[in-house]
C-alpha atoms as a PDB file:
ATOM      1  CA  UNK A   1       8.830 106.439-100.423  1.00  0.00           C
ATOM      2  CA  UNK A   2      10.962 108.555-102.684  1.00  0.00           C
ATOM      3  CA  UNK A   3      12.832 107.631-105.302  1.00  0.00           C
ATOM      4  CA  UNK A   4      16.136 109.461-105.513  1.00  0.00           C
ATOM      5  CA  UNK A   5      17.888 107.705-107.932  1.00  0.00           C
ATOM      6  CA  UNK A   6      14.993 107.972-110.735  1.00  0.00           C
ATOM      7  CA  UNK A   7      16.170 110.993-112.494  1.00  0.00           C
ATOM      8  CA  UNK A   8      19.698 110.038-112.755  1.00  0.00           C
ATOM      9  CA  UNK A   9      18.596 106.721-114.288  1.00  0.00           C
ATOM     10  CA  UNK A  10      15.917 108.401-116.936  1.00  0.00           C
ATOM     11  CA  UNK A  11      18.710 110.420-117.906  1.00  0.00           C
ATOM     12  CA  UNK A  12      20.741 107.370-118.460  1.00  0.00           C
ATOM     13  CA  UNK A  13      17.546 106.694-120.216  1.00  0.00           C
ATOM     14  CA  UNK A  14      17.820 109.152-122.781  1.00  0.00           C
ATOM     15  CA  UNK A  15      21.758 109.812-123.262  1.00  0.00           C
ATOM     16  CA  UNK A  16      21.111 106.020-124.673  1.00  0.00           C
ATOM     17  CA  UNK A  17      17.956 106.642-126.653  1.00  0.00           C
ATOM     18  CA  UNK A  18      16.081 104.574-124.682  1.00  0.00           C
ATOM     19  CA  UNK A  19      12.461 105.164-124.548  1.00  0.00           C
ATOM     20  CA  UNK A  20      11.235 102.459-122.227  1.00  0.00           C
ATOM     21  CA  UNK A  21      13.786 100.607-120.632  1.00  0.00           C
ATOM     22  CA  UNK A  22      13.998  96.913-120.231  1.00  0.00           C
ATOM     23  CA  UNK A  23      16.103  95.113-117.386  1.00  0.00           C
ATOM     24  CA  UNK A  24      15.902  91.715-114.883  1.00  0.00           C
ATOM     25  CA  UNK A  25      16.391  92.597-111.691  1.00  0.00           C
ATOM     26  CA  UNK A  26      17.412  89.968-109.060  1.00  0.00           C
ATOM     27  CA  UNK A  27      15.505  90.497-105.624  1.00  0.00           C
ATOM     28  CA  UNK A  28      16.888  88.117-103.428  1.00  0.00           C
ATOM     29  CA  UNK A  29      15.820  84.540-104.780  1.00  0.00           C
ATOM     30  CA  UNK A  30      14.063  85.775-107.733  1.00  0.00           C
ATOM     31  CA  UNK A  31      14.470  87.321-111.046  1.00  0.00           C
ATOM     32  CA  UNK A  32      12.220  90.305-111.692  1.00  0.00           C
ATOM     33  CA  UNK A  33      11.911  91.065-115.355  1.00  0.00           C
ATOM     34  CA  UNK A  34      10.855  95.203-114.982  1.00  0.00           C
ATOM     35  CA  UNK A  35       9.768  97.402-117.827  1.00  0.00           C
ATOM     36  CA  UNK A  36       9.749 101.296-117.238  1.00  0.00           C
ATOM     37  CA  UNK A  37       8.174 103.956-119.161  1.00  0.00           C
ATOM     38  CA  UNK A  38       9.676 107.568-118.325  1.00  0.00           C
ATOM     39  CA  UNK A  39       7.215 109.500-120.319  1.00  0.00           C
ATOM     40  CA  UNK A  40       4.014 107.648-117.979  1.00  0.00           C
ATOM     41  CA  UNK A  41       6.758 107.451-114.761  1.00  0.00           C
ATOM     42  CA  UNK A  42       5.457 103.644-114.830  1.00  0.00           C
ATOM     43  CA  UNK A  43       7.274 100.067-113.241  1.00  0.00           C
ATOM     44  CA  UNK A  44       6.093  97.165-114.968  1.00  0.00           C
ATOM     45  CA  UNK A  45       7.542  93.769-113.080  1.00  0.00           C
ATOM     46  CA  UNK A  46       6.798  90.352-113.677  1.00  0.00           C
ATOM     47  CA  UNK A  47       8.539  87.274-111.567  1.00  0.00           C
ATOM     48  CA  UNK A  48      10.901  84.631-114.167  1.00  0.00           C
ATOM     49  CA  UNK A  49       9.055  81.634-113.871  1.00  0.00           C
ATOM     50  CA  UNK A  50       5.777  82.674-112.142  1.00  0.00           C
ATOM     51  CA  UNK A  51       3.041  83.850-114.096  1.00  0.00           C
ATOM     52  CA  UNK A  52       2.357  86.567-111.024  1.00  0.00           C
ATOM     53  CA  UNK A  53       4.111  90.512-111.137  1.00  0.00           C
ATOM     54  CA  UNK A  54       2.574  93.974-110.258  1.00  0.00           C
ATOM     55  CA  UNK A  55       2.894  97.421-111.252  1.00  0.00           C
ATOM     56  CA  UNK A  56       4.491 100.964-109.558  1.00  0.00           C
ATOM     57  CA  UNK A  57       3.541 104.301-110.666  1.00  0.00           C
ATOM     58  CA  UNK A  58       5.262 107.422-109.640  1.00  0.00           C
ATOM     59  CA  UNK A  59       3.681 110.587-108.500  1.00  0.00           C
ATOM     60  CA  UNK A  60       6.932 112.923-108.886  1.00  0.00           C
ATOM     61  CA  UNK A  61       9.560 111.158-107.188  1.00  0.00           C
ATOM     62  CA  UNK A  62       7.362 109.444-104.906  1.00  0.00           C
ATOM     63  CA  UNK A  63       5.731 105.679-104.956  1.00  0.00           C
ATOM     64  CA  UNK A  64       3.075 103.887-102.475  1.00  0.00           C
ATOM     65  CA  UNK A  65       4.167 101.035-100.771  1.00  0.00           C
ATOM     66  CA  UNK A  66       0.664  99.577-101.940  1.00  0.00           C
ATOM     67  CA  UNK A  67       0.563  96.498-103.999  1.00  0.00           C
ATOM     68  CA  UNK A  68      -2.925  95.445-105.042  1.00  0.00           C
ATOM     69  CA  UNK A  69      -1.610  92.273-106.287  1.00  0.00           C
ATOM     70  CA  UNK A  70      -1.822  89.941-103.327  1.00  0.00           C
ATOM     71  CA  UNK A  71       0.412  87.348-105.271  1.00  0.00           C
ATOM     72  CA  UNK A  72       2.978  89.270-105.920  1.00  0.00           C
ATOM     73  CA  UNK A  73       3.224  90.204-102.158  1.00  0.00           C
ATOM     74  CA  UNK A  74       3.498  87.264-101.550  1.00  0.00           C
ATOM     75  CA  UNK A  75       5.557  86.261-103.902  1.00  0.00           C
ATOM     76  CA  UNK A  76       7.848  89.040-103.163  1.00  0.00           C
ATOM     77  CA  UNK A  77       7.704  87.345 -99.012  1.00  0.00           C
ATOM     78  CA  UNK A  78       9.151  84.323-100.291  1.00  0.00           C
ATOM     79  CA  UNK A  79      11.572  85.609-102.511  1.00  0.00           C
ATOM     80  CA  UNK A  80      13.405  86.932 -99.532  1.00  0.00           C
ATOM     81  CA  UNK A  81      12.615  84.656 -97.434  1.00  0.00           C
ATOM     82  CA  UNK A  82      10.537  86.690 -95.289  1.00  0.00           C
ATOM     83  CA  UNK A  83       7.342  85.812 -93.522  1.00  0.00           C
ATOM     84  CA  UNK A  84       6.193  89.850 -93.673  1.00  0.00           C
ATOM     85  CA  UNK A  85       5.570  92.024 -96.045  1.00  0.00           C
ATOM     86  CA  UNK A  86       7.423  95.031 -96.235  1.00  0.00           C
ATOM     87  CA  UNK A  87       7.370  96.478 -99.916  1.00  0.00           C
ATOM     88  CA  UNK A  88       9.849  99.164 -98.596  1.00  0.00           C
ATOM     89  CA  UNK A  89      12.534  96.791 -98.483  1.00  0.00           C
ATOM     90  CA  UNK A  90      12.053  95.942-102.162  1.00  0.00           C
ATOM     91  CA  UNK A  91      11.697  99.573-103.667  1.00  0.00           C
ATOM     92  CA  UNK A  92      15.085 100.612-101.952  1.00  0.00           C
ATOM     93  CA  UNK A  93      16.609  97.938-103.364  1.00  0.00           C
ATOM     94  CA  UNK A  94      15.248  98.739-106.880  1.00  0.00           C
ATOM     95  CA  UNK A  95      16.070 102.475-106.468  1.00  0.00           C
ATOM     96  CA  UNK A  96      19.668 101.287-105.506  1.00  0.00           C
ATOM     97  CA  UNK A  97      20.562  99.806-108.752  1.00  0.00           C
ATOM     98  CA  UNK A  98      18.944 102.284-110.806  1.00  0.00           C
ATOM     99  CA  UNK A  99      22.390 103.897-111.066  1.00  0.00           C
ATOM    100  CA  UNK A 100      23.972 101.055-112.428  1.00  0.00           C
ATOM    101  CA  UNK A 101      21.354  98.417-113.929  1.00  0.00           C
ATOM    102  CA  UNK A 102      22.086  97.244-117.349  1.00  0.00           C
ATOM    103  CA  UNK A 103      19.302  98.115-119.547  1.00  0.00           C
ATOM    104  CA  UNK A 104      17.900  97.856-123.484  1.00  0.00           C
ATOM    105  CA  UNK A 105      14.788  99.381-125.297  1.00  0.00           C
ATOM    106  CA  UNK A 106      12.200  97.109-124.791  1.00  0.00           C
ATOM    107  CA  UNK A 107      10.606  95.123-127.881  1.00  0.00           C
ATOM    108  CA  UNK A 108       7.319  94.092-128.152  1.00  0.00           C
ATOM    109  CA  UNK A 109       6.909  90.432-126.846  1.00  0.00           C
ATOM    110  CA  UNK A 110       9.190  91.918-123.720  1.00  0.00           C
ATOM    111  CA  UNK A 111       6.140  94.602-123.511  1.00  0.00           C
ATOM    112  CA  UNK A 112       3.185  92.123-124.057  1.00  0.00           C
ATOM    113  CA  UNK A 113       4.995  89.329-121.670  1.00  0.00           C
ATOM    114  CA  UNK A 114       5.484  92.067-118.729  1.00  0.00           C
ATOM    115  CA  UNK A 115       2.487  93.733-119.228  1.00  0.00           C
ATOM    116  CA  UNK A 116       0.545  90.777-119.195  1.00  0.00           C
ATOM    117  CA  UNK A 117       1.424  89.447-115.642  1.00  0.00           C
ATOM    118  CA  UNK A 118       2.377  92.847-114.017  1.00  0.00           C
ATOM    119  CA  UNK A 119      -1.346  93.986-113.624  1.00  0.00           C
ATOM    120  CA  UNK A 120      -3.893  92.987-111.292  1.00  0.00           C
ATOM    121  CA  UNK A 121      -6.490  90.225-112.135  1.00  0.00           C
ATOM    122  CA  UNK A 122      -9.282  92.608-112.525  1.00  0.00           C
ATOM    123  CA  UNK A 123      -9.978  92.003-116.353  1.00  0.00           C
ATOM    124  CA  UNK A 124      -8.395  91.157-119.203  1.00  0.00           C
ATOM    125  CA  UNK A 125      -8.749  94.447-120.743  1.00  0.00           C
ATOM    126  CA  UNK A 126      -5.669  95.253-119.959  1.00  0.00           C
ATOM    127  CA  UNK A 127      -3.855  96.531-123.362  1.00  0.00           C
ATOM    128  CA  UNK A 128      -3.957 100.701-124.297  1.00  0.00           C
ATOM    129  CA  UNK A 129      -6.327 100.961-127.604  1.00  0.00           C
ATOM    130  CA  UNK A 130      -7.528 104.175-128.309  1.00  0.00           C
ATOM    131  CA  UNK A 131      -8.452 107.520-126.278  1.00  0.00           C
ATOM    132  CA  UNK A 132     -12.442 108.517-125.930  1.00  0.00           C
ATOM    133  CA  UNK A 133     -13.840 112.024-124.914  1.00  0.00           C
ATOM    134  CA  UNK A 134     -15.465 110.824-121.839  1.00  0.00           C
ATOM    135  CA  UNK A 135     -15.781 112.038-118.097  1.00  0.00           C
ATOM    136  CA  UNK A 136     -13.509 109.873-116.069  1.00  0.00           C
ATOM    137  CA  UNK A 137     -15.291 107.548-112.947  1.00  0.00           C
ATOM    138  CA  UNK A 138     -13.359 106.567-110.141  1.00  0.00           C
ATOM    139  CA  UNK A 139     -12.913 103.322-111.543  1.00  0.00           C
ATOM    140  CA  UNK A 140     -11.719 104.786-114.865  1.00  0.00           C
ATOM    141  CA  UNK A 141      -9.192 106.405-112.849  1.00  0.00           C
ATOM    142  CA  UNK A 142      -7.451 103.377-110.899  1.00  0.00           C
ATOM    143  CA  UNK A 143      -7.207 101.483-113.743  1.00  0.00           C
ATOM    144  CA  UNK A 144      -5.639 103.835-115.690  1.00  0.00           C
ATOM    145  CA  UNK A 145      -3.129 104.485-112.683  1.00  0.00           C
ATOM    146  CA  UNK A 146      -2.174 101.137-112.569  1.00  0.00           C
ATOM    147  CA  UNK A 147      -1.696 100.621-116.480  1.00  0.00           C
ATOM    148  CA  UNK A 148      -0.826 103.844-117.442  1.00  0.00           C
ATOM    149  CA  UNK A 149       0.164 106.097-114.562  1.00  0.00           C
ATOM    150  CA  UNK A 150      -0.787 108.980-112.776  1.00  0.00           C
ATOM    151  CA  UNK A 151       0.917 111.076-115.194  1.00  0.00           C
ATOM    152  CA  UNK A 152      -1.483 109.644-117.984  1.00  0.00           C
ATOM    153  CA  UNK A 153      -4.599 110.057-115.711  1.00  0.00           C
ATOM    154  CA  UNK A 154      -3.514 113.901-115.395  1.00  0.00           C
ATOM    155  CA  UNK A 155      -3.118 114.468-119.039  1.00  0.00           C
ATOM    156  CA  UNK A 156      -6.372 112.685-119.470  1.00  0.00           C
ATOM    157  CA  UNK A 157      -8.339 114.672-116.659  1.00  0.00           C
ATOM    158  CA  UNK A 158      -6.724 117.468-118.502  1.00  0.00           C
ATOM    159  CA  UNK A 159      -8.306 116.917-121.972  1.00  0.00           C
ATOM    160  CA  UNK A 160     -11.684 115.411-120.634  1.00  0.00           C
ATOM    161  CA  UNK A 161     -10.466 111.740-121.836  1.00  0.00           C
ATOM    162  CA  UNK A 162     -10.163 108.082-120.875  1.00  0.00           C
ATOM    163  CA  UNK A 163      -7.982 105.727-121.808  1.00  0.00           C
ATOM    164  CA  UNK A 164      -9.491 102.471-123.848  1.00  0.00           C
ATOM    165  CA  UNK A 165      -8.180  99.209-122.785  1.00  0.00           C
ATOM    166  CA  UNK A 166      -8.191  95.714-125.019  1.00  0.00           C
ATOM    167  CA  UNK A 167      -7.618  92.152-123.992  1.00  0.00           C
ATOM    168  CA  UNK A 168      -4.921  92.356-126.765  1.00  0.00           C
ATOM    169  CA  UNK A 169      -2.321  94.643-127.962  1.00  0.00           C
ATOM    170  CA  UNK A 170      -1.851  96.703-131.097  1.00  0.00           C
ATOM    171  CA  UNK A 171       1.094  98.243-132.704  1.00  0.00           C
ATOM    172  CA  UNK A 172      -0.135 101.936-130.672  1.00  0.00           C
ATOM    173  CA  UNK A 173      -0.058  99.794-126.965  1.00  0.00           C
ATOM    174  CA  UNK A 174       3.566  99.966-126.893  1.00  0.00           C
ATOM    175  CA  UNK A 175       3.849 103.646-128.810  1.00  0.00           C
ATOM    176  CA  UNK A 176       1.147 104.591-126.180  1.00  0.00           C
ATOM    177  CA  UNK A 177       3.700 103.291-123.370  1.00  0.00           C
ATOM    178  CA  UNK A 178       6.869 105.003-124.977  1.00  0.00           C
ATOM    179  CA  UNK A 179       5.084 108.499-125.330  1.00  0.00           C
ATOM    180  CA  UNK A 180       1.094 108.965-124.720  1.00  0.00           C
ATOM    181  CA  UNK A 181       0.921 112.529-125.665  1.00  0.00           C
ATOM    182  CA  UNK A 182       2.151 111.761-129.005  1.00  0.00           C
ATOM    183  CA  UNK A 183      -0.244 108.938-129.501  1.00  0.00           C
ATOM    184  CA  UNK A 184      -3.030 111.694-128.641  1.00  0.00           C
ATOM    185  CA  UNK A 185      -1.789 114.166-131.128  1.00  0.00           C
ATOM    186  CA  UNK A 186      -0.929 111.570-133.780  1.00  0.00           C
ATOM    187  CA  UNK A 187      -4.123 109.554-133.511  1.00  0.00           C
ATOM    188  CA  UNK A 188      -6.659 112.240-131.283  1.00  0.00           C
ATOM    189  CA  UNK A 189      -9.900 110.434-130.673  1.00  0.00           C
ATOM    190  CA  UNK A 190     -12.604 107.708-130.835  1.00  0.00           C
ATOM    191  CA  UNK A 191     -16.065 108.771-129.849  1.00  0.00           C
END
């Protein structure tokens, strides 16, 4: 699917100083707390009240339908009420109030509290540390889509780097989320 409201709304984005944007969103009979980075092009959503949420990373404008969270599919079924699954449905409603959401700059425990239910339940290595100078294996790679974003796996494939995840974040997890590149040339590398 594209997104064709995306660029309007970073722009909103940065005529407020906004680096990553906090907002709830209300699908149907839920409340979706989203973060979104527009230097990584990266959703972060978590469900009020349900320790469950999943991630969305754009490629340009566009976004797979593909959720590899199976309990936030589901979830997402019976917030509308809907014995399918149709993840469409849900990212054209999210790309329709783009133009209008209400959103702040997102703090810390916001970060930590989305971050921490959006991803998958592969690990809980799951918080940005540090970059190494390392070739990048496939499961490098879709891990670092889903926490960081294709955008980061780029830059990284670019450089010859991966991305080093924690089970708990530092004070660069959320700088790393507002603007990677200038975590790399702040901090550079591990070995």
């Amino acid at each position: 699917m594209i997104f064709t409201n995306i660029n309007q709304f970073e722009k909103r984005m940065e005529n407020y100083g906004v680096i990553v944007a906090f907002f709830t969103l209300r699908y149907h009979n839920c409340q979706i707390e989203t973060a979104y980075s527009s230097s990584q092009r990266k959703f972060l959503f978590a469900f009020v009240d349900h320790n469950i949420g999943f991630t969305c990373s754009l490629n340009g404008d566009y976004v797979s339908g593909y959720i590899n969270h199976p309990e936030a599919v589901k979830q997402l079924m019976l917030c509308r009420n809907h014995n399918r699954y149709d993840p469409v449905h849900f990212y054209e409603l999210l790309d329709s109030a783009l133009p209008t959401v209400n959103f702040t700059q997102i703090n810390n425990n916001q970060y930590q509290r989305v971050a921490s239910r959006a991803v998958s339940d592969f690990e809980d290595r799951i918080f940005f540390n540090h970059w190494r100078n390392s070739n990048m294996s496939d499961k490098q790679r879709n891990k670092t889509i889903e926490l960081m974003g294709y955008d980061v796996v780029k830059f990284c494939e670019k450089n010859h780097l991966i991305a080093v995840f924690y089970p708990y974040p530092t004070e660069r997890t959320l700088n790393a989320f507002e603007n990677f590149q200038a975590d790399y040339s702040y901090h550079g590398l591990r070995q």
